[in-house]
Protein backbone atom coordinates (compact mmCIF):
# COMPACT_ATOMS: atom_id res chain seq x y z
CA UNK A 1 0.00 0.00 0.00
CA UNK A 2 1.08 3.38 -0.97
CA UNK A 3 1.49 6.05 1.70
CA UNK A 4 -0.13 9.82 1.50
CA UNK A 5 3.27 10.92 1.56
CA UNK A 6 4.48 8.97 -0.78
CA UNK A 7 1.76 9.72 -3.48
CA UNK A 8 1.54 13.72 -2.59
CA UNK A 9 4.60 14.95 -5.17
CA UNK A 10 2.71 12.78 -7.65
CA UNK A 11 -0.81 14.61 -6.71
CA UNK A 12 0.96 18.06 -6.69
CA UNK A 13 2.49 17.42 -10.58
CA UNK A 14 -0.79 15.94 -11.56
CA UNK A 15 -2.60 18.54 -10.30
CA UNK A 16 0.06 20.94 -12.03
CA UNK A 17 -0.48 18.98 -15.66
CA UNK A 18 -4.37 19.49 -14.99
CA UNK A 19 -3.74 22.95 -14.57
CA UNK A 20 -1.98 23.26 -17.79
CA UNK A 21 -4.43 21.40 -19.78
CA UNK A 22 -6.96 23.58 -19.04
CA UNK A 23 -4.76 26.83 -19.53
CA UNK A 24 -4.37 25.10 -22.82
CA UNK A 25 -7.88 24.78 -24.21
CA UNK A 26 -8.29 28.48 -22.75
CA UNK A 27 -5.42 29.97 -24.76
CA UNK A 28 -6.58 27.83 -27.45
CA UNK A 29 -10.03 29.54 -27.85
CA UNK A 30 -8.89 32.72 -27.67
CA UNK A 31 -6.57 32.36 -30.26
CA UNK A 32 -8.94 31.30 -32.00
CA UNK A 33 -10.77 34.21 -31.89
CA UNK A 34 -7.27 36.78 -32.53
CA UNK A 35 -5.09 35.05 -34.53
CA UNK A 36 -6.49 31.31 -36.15
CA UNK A 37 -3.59 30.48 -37.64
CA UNK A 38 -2.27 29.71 -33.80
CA UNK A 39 -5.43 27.58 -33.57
CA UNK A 40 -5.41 24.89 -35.57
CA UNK A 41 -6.92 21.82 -36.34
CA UNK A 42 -4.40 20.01 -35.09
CA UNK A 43 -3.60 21.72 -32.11
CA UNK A 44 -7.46 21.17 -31.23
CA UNK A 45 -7.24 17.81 -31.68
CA UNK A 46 -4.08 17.18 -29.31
CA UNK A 47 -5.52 19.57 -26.17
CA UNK A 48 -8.94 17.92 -26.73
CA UNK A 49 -7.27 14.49 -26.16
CA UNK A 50 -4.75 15.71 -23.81
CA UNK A 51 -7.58 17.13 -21.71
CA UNK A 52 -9.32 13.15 -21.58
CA UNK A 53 -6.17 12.23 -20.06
CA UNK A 54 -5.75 15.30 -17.71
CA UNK A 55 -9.64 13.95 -16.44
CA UNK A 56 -8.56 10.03 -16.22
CA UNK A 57 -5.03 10.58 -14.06
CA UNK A 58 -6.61 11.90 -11.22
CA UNK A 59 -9.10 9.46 -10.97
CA UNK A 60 -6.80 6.45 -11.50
CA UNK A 61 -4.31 8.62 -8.98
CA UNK A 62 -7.40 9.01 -6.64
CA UNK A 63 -7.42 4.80 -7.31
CA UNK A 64 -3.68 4.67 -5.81
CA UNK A 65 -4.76 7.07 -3.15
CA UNK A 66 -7.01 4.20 -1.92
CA UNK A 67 -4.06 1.46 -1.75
CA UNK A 68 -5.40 -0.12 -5.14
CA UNK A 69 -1.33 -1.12 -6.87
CA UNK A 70 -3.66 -0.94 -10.08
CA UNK A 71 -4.18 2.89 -9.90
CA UNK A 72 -0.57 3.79 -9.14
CA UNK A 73 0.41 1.43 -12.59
CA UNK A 74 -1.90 3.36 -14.46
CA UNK A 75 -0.73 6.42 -13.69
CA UNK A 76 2.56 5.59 -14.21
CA UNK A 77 1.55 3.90 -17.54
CA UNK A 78 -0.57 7.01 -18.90
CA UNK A 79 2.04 9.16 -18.19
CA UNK A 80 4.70 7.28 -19.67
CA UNK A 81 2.37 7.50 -22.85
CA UNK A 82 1.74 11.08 -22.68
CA UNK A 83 5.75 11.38 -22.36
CA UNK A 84 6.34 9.89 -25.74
CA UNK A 85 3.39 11.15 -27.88
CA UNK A 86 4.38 14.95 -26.64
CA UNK A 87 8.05 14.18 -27.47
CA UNK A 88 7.09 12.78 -30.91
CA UNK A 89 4.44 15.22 -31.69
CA UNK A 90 6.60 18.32 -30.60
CA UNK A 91 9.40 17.12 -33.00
CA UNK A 92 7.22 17.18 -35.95
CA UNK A 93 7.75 19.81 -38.23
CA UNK A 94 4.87 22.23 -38.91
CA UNK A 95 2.34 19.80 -37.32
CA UNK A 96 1.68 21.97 -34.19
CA UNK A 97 1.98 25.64 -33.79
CA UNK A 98 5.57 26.73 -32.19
CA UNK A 99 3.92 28.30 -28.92
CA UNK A 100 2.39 24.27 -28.41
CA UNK A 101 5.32 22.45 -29.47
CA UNK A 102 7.04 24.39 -26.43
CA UNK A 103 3.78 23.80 -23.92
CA UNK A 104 4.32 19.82 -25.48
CA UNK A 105 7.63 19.92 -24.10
CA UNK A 106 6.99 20.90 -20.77
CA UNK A 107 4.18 18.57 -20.39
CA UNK A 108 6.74 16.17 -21.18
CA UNK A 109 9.09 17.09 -19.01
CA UNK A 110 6.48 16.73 -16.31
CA UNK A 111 4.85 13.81 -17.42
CA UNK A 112 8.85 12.20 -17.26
CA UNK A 113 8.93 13.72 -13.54
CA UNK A 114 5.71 11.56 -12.61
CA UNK A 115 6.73 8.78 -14.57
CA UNK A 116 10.22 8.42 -11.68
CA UNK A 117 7.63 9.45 -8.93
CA UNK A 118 5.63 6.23 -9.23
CA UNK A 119 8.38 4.16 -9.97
CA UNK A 120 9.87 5.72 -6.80
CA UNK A 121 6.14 5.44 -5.02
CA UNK A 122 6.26 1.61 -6.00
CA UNK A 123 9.26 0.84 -5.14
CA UNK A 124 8.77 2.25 -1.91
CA UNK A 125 5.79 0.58 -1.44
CA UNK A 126 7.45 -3.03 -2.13
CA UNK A 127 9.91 -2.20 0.46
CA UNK A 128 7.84 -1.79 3.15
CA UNK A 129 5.96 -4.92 1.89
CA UNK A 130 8.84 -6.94 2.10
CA UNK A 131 9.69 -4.94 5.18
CA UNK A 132 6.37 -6.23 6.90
CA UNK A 133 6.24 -9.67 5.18
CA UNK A 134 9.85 -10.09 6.96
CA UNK A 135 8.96 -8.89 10.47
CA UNK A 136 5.74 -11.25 10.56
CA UNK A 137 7.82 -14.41 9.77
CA UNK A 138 10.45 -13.77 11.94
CA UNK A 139 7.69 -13.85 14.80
CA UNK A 140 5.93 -16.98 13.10
């Protein structure tokens, strides 16, 4: 089982990548409105699917919260996803407006820094596992 303390840089950077989804779809729709050209298709299409994924980690974090090992995998799994497809998509030329292939980036860079979080959450978690497991033999 995963401690609060354990899982609370994880809640703070998921709670930071939330925060930048939906700064995002806001600077999104205003550019659409003052300059288009900075709103495109494509860039609609990424923060729209981004922002399904910026709804499902904190529910499958909340999942970890509650001891499930399932949860804390996920997260570490969606965010390991999210890593690639922002490092991809930011590297392809003219796909994305500049200002999002730079956002892309630092959602990267943050979805890396959760990514070693839950490994380091999980592996803290089998230690005192093994930890326990150890202690209750020992008295068997």
């Amino acid at each position: 089982m995963t401690d609060t303390a354990t899982l609370r840089p994880i809640v703070l950077a998921v709670r930071l990548y939330v925060l930048v989804t939906a700064a995002t779809l806001v600077v999104l729709a205003v550019l659409a409105v003052t300059d288009a050209p900075l709103a495109t298709s494509h860039a609609w299409g990424h923060a729209i699917i981004v922002a399904v994924f910026a709804i499902l980690l904190p529910l499958r974090l909340r999942a970890a919260a509650a001891g499930r090992r399932s949860g804390l995998r996920a997260v570490g799994i969606i965010s390991g996803v999210l890593f690639v497809v922002n490092v991809v998509e930011a590297l392809i030329p003219g796909f994305l407006p500049t200002w999002m292939r730079l956002e892309m980036a630092g959602v990267a860079v943050l979805m890396a820094v959760i990514v070693l979080l839950t490994v380091r959450a999980a592996l803290v978690s089998d230690r005192r596992q093994t930890s326990a497991s150890a202690v209750a033999s020992h008295r068997a």
